[in-house]
N, C-alpha and C. Protein backbone atom coordinates (compact mmCIF):
# COMPACT_ATOMS: atom_id res chain seq x y z
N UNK A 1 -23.26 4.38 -54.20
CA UNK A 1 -22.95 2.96 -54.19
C UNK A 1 -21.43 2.77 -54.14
N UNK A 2 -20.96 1.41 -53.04
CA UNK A 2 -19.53 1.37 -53.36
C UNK A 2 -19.10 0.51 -54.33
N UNK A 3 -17.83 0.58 -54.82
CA UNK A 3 -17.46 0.39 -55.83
C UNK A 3 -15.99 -0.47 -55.15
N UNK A 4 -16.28 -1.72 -55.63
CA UNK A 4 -15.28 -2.57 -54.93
C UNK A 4 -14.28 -3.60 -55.63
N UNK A 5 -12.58 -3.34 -55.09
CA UNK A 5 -11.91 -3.92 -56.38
C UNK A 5 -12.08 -5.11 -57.26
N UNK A 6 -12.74 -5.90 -56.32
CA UNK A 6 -13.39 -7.42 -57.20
C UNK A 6 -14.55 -7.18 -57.81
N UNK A 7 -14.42 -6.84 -59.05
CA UNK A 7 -16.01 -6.63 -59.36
C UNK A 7 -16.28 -7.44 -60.55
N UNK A 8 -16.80 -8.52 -60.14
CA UNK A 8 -17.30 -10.12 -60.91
C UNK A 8 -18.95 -9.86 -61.19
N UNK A 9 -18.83 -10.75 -62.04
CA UNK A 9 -20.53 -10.26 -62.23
C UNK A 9 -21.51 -11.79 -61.82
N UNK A 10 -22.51 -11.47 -61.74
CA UNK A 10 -23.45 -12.39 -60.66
C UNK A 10 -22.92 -13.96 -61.30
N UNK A 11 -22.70 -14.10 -62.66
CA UNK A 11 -22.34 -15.26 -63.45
C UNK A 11 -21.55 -15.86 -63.22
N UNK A 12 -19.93 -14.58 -62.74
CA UNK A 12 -18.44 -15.35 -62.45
C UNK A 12 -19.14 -15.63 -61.13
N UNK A 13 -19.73 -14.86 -59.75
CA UNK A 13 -19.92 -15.07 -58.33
C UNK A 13 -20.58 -16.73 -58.52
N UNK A 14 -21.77 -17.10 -59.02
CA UNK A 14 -22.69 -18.34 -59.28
C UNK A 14 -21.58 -19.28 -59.93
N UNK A 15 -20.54 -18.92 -60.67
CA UNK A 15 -19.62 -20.27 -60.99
C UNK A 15 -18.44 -20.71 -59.92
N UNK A 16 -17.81 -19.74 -58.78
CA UNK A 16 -16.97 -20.48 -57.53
C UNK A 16 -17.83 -20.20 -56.87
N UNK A 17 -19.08 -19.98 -56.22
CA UNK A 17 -20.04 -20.12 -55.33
C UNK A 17 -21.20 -21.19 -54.86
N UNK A 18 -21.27 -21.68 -53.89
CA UNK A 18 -22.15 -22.91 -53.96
C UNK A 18 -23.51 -21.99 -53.76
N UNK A 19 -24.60 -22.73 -54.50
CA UNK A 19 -25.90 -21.51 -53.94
C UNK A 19 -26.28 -20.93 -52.76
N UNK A 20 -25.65 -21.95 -51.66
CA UNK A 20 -25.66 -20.95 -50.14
C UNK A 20 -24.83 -19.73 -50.15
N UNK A 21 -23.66 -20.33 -50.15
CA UNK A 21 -22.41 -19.32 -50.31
C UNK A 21 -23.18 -17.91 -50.88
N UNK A 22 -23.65 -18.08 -52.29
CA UNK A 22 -24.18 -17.12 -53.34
C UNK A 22 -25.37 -16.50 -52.42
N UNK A 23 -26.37 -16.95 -51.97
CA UNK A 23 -27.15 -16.34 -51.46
C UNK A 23 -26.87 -15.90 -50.03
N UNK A 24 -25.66 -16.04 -49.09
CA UNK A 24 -25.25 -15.38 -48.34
C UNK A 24 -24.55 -14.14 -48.63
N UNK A 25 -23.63 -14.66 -49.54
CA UNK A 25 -22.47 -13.56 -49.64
C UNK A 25 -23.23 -12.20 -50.60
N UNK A 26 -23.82 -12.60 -51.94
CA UNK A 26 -24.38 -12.02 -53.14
C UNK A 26 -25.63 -11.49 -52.90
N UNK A 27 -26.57 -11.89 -51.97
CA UNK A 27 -28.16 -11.38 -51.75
C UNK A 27 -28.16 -11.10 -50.48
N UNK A 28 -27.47 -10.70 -49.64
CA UNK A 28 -27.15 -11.38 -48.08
C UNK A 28 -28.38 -11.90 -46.98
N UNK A 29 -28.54 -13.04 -47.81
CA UNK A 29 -28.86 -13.87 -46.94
C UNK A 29 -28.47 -14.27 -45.15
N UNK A 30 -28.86 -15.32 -44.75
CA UNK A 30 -28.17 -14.92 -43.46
C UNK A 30 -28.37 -16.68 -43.58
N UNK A 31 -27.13 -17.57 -42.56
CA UNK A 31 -27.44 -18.73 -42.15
C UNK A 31 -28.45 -19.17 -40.86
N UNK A 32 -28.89 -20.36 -40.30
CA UNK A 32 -29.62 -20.22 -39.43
C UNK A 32 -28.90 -20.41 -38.08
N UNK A 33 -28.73 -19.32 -37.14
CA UNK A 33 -28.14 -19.43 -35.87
C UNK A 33 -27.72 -20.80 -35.44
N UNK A 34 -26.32 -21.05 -34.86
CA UNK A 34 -25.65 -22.66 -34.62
C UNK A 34 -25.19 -23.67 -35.17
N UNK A 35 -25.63 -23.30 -36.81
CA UNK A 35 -25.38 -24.42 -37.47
C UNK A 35 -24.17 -23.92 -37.90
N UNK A 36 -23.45 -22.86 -38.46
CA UNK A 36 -21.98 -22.59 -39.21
C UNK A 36 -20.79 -23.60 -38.53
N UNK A 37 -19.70 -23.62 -39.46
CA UNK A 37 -18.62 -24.43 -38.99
C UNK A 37 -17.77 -23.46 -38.25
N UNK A 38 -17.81 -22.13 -38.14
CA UNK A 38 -17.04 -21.74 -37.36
C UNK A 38 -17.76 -20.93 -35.80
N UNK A 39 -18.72 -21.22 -35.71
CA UNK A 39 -19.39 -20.81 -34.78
C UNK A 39 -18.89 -20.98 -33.56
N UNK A 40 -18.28 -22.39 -32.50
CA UNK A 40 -18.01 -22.76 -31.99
C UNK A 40 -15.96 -23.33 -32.21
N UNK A 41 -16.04 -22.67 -33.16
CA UNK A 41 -14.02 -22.87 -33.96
C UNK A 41 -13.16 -22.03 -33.14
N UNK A 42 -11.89 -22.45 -32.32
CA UNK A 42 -11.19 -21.07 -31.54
C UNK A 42 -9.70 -21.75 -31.80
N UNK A 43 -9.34 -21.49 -33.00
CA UNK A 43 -8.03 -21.82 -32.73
C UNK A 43 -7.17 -20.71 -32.23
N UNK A 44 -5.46 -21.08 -31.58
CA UNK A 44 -5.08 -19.98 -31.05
C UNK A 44 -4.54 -19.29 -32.34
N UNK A 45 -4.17 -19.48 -33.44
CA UNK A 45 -3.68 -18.56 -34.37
C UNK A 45 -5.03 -18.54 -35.78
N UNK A 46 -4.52 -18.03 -36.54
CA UNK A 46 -5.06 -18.16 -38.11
C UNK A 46 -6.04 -16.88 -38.54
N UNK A 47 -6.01 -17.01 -39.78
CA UNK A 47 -7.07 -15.79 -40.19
C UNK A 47 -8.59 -16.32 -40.61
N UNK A 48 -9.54 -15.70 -40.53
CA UNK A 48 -10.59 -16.21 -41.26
C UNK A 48 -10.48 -14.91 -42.45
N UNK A 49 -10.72 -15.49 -43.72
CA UNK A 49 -10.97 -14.61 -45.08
C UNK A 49 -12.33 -14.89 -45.53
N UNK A 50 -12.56 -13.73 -46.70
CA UNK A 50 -14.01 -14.04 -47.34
C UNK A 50 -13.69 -15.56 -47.96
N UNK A 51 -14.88 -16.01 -48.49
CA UNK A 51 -15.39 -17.11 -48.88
C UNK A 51 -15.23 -16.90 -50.33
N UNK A 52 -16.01 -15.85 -50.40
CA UNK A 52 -15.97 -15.48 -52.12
C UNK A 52 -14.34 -14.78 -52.52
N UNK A 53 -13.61 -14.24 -51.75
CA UNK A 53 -12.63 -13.56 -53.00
C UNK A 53 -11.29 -14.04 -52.25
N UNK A 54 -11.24 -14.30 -50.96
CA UNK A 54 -10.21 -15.04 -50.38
C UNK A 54 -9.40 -14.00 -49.55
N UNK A 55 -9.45 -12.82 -49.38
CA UNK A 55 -9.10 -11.21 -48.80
C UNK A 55 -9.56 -11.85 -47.25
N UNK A 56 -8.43 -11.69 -46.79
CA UNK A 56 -8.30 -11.83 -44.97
C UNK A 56 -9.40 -10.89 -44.17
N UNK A 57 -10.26 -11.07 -43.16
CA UNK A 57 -10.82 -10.00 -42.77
C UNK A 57 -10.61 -9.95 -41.25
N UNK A 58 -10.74 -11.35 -40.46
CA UNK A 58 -10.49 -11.18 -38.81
C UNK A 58 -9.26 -12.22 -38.39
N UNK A 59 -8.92 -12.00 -37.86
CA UNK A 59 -7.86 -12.44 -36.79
C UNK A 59 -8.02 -13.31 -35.91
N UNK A 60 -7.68 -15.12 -36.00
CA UNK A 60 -8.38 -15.58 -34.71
C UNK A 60 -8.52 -15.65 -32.97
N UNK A 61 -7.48 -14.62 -32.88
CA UNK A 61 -7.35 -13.69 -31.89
C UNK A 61 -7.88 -13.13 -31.68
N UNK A 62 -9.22 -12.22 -32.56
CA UNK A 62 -10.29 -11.29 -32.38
C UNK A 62 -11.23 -11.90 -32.18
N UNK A 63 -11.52 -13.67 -32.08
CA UNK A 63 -12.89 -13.71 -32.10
C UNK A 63 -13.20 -14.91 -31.06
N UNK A 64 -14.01 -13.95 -30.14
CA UNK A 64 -14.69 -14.61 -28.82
C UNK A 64 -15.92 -15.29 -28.98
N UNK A 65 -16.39 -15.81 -27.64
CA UNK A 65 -17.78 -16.42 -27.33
C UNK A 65 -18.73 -15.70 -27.01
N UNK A 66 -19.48 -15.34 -27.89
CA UNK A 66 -20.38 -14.58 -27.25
C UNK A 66 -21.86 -15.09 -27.34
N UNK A 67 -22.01 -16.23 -27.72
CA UNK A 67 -23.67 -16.92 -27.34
C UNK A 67 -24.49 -17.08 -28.30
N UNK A 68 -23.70 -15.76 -29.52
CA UNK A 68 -25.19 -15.39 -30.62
C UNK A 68 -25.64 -16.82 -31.58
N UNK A 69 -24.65 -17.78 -31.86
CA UNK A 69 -24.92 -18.56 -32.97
C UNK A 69 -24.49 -18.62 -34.46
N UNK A 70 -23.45 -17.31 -34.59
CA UNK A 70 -22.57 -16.86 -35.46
C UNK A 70 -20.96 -16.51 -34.43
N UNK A 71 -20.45 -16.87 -35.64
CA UNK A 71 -18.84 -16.62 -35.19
C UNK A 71 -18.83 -15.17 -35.08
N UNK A 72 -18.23 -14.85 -33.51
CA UNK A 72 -18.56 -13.17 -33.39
C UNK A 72 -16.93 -12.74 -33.45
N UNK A 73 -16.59 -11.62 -33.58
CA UNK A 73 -14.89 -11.50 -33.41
C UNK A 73 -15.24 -9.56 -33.08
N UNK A 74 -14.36 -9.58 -31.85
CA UNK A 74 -14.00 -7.85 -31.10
C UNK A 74 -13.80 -6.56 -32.51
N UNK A 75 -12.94 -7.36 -33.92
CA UNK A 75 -12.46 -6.16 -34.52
C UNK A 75 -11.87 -7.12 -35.81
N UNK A 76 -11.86 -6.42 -36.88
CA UNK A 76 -11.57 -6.84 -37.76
C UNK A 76 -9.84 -6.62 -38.42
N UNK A 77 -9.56 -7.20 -39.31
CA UNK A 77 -8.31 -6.23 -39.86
C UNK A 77 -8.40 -4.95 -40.26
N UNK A 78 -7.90 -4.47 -40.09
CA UNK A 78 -8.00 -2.88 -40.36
C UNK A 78 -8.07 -2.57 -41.85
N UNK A 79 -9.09 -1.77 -42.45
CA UNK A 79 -9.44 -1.92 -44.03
C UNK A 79 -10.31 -3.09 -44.27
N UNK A 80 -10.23 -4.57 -43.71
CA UNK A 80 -10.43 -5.42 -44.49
C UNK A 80 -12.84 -5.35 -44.56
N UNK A 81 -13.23 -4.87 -43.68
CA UNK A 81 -14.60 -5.04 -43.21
C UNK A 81 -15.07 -3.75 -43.78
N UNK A 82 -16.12 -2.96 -44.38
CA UNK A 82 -16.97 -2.01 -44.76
C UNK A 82 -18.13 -2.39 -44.10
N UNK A 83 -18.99 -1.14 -43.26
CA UNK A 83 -19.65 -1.14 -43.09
C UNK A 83 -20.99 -0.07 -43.44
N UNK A 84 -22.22 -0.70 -43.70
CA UNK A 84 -23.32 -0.08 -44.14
C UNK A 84 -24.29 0.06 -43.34
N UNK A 85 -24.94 1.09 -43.46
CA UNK A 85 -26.40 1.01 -42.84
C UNK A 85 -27.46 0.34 -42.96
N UNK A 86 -27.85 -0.15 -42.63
CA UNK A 86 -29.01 -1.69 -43.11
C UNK A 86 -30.50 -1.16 -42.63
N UNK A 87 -31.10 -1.06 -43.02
CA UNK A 87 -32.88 -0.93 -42.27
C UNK A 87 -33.38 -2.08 -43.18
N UNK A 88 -33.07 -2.93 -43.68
CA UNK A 88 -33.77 -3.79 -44.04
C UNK A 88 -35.23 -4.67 -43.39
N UNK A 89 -34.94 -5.18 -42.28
CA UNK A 89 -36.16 -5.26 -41.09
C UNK A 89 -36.98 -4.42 -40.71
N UNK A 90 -36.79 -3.07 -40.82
CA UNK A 90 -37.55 -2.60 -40.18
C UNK A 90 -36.80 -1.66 -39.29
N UNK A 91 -35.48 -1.43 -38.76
CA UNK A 91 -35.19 -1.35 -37.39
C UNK A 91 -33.44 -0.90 -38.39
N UNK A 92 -32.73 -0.37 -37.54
CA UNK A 92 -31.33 0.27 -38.06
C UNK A 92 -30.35 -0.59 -37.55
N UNK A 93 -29.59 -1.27 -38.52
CA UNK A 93 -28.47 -2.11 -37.98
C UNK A 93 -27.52 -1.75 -39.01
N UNK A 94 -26.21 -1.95 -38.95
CA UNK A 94 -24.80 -1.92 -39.13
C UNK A 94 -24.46 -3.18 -39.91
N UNK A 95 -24.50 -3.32 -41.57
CA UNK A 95 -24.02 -4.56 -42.30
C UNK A 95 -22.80 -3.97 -42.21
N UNK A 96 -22.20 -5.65 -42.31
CA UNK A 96 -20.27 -5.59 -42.76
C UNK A 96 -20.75 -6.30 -43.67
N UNK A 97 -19.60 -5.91 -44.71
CA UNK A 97 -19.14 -6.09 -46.07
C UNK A 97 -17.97 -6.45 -46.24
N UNK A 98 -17.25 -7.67 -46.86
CA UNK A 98 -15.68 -7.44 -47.42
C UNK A 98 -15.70 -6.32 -48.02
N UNK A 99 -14.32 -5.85 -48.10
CA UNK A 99 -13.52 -4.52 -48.48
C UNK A 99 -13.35 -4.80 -49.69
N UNK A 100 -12.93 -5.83 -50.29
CA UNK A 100 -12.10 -6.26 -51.54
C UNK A 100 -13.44 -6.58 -52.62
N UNK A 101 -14.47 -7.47 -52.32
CA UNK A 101 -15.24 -7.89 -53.26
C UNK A 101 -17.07 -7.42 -52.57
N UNK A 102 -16.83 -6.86 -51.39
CA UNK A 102 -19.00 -6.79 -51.04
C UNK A 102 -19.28 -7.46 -51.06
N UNK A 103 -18.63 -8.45 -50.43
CA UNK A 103 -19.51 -9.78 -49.98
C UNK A 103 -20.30 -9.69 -48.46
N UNK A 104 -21.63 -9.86 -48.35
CA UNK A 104 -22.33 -9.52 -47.30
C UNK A 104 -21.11 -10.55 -46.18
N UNK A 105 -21.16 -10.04 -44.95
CA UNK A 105 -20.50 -10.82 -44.05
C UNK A 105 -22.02 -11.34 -42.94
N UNK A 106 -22.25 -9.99 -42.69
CA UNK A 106 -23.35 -10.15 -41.44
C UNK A 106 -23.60 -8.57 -40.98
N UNK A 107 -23.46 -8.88 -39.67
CA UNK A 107 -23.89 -7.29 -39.03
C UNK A 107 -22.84 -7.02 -37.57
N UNK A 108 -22.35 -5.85 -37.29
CA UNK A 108 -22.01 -5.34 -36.16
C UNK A 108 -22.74 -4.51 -35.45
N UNK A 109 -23.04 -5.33 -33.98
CA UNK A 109 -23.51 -4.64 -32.77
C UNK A 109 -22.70 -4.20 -31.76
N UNK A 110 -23.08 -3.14 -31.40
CA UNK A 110 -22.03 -2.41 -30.15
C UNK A 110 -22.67 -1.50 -28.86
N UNK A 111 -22.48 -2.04 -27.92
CA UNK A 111 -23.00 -1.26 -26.63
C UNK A 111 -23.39 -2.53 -26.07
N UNK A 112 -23.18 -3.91 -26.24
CA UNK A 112 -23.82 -4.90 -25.54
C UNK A 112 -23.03 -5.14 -24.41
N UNK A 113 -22.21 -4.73 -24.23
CA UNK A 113 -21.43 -5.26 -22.87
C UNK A 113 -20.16 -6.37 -22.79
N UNK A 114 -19.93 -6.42 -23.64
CA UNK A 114 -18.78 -8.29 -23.84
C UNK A 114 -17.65 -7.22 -23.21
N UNK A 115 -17.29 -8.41 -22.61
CA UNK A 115 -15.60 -7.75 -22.05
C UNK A 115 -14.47 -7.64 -22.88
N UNK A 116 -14.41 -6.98 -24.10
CA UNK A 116 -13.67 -7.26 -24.93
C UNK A 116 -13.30 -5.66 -25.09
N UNK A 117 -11.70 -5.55 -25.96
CA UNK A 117 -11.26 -4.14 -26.04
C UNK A 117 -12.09 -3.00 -26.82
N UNK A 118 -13.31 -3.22 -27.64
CA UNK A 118 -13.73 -2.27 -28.54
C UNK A 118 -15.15 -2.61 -28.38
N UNK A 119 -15.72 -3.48 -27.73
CA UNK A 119 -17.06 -3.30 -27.00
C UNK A 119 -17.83 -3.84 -27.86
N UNK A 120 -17.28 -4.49 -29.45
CA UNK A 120 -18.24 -4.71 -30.21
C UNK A 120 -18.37 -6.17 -30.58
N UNK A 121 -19.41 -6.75 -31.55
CA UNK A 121 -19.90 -8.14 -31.83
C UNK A 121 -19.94 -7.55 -33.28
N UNK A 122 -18.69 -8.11 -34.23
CA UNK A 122 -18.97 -8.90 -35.56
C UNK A 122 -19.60 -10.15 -35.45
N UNK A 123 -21.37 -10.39 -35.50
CA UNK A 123 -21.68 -11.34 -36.04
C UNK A 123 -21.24 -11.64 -37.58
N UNK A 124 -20.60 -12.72 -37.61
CA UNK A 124 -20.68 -13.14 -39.05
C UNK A 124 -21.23 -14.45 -39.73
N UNK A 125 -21.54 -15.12 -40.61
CA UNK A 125 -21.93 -15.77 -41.00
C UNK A 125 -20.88 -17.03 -41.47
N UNK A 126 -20.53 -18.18 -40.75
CA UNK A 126 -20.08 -19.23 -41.02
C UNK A 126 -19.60 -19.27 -43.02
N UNK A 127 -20.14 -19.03 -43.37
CA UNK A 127 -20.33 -19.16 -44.81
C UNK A 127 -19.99 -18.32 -45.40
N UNK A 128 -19.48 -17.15 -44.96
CA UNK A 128 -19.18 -16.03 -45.89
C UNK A 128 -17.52 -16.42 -45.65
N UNK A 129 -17.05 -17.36 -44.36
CA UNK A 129 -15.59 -17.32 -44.66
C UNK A 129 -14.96 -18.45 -44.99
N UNK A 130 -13.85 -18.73 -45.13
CA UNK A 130 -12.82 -19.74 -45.07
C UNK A 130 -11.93 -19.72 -43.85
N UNK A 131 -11.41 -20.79 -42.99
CA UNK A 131 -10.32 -19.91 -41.82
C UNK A 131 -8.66 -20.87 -42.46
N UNK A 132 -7.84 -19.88 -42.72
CA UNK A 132 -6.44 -20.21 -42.69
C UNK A 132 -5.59 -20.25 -41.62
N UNK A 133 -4.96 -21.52 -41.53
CA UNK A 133 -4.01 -21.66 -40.38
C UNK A 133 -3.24 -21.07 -40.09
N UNK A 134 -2.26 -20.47 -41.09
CA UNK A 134 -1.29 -19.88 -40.93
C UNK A 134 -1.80 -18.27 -41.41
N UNK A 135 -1.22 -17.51 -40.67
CA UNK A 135 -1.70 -15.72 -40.73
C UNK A 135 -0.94 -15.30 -41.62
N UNK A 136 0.57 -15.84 -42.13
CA UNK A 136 1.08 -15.56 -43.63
C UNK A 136 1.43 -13.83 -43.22
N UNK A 137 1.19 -13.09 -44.73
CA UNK A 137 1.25 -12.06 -44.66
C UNK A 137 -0.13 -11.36 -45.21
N UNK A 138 -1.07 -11.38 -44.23
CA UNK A 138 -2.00 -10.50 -44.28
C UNK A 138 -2.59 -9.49 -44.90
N UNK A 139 -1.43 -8.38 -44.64
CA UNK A 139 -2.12 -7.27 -46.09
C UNK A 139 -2.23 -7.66 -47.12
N UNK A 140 -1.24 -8.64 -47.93
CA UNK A 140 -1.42 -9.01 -49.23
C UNK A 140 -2.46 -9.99 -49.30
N UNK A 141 -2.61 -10.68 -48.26
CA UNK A 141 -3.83 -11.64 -48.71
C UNK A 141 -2.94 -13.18 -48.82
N UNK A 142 -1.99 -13.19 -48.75
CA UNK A 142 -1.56 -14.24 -48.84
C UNK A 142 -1.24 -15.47 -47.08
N UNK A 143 -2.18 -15.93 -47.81
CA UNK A 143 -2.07 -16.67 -46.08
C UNK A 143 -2.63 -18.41 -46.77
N UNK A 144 -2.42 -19.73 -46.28
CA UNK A 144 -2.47 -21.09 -46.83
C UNK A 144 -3.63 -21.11 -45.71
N UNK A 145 -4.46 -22.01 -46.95
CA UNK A 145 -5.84 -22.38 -46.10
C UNK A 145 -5.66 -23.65 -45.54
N UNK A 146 -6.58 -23.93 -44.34
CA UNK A 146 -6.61 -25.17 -43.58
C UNK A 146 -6.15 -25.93 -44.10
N UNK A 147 -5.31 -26.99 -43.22
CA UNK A 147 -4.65 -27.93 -43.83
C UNK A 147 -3.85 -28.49 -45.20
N UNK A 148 -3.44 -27.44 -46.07
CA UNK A 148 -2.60 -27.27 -46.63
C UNK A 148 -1.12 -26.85 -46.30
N UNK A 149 -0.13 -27.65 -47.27
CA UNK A 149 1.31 -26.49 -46.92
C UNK A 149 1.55 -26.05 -47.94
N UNK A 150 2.39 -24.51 -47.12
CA UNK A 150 2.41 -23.30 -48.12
C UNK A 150 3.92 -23.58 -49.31
């Protein structure tokens, strides 16, 4: 099992978590295809971070159109995404995880064809992030969320 630097217990997650949030991020749930707020979101700069711990994970530079109904993005920050083996369905898929706290994100597929540099689809889940305008300084995590000044 990994062992991840935010380690809150289901009580602190259920008190800054709305019960979606919680049952996306904490049980990984999944939202229903089209409805997320960032599904259809392309600004030319900003980061999207987890939802739950606030740790930067994609670049809005990394993340294209690709049809699925989740905000998809080519590649993540480097460190910021863990990925697991999932057979949960039935069938072998690739969960991402925040790095900082294991918060379910979604799943990565690869070999589908998108014209993009690393061939792959972070589906993620609207709900597992927040997107910040400004990209700040990244490794630390420090970046001002939408419409705020820093």
């Amino acid at each position: 099992m990994t062992v991840y630097p935010d380690q809150r217990t289901p009580e602190e997650w259920r008190a800054v978590l709305s019960p979606e949030q919680f049952r996306i991020l904490r049980e990984k749930g999944t939202e229903r295809p089209g409805t997320g707020v960032y599904d259809k979101h392309y600004p030319d700069k900003g980061i999207y971070a987890c939802a739950g711990c606030n740790a930067p994970l994609y670049k809005a530079k990394h993340k294209f159109a690709s049809g699925c109904g989740w905000p998809a993005y080519f590649d993540s920050i480097p460190g910021a995404v863990v990925r697991h083996e999932d057979r949960s369905l039935g069938m072998l898929r690739t969960e991402i995880v925040c790095a900082n706290c294991g918060g379910h994100l979604g799943h990565v597929f690869k070999g589908e064809g998108f014209p993009t540099p690393t061939d792959e689809r972070h589906c993620v889940n609207s709900i597992s992030l927040v997107f910040k305008e400004d990209e700040g300084d990244e490794e630390k995590g420090q970046v001002k969320e939408e419409g705020t000044k820093a």
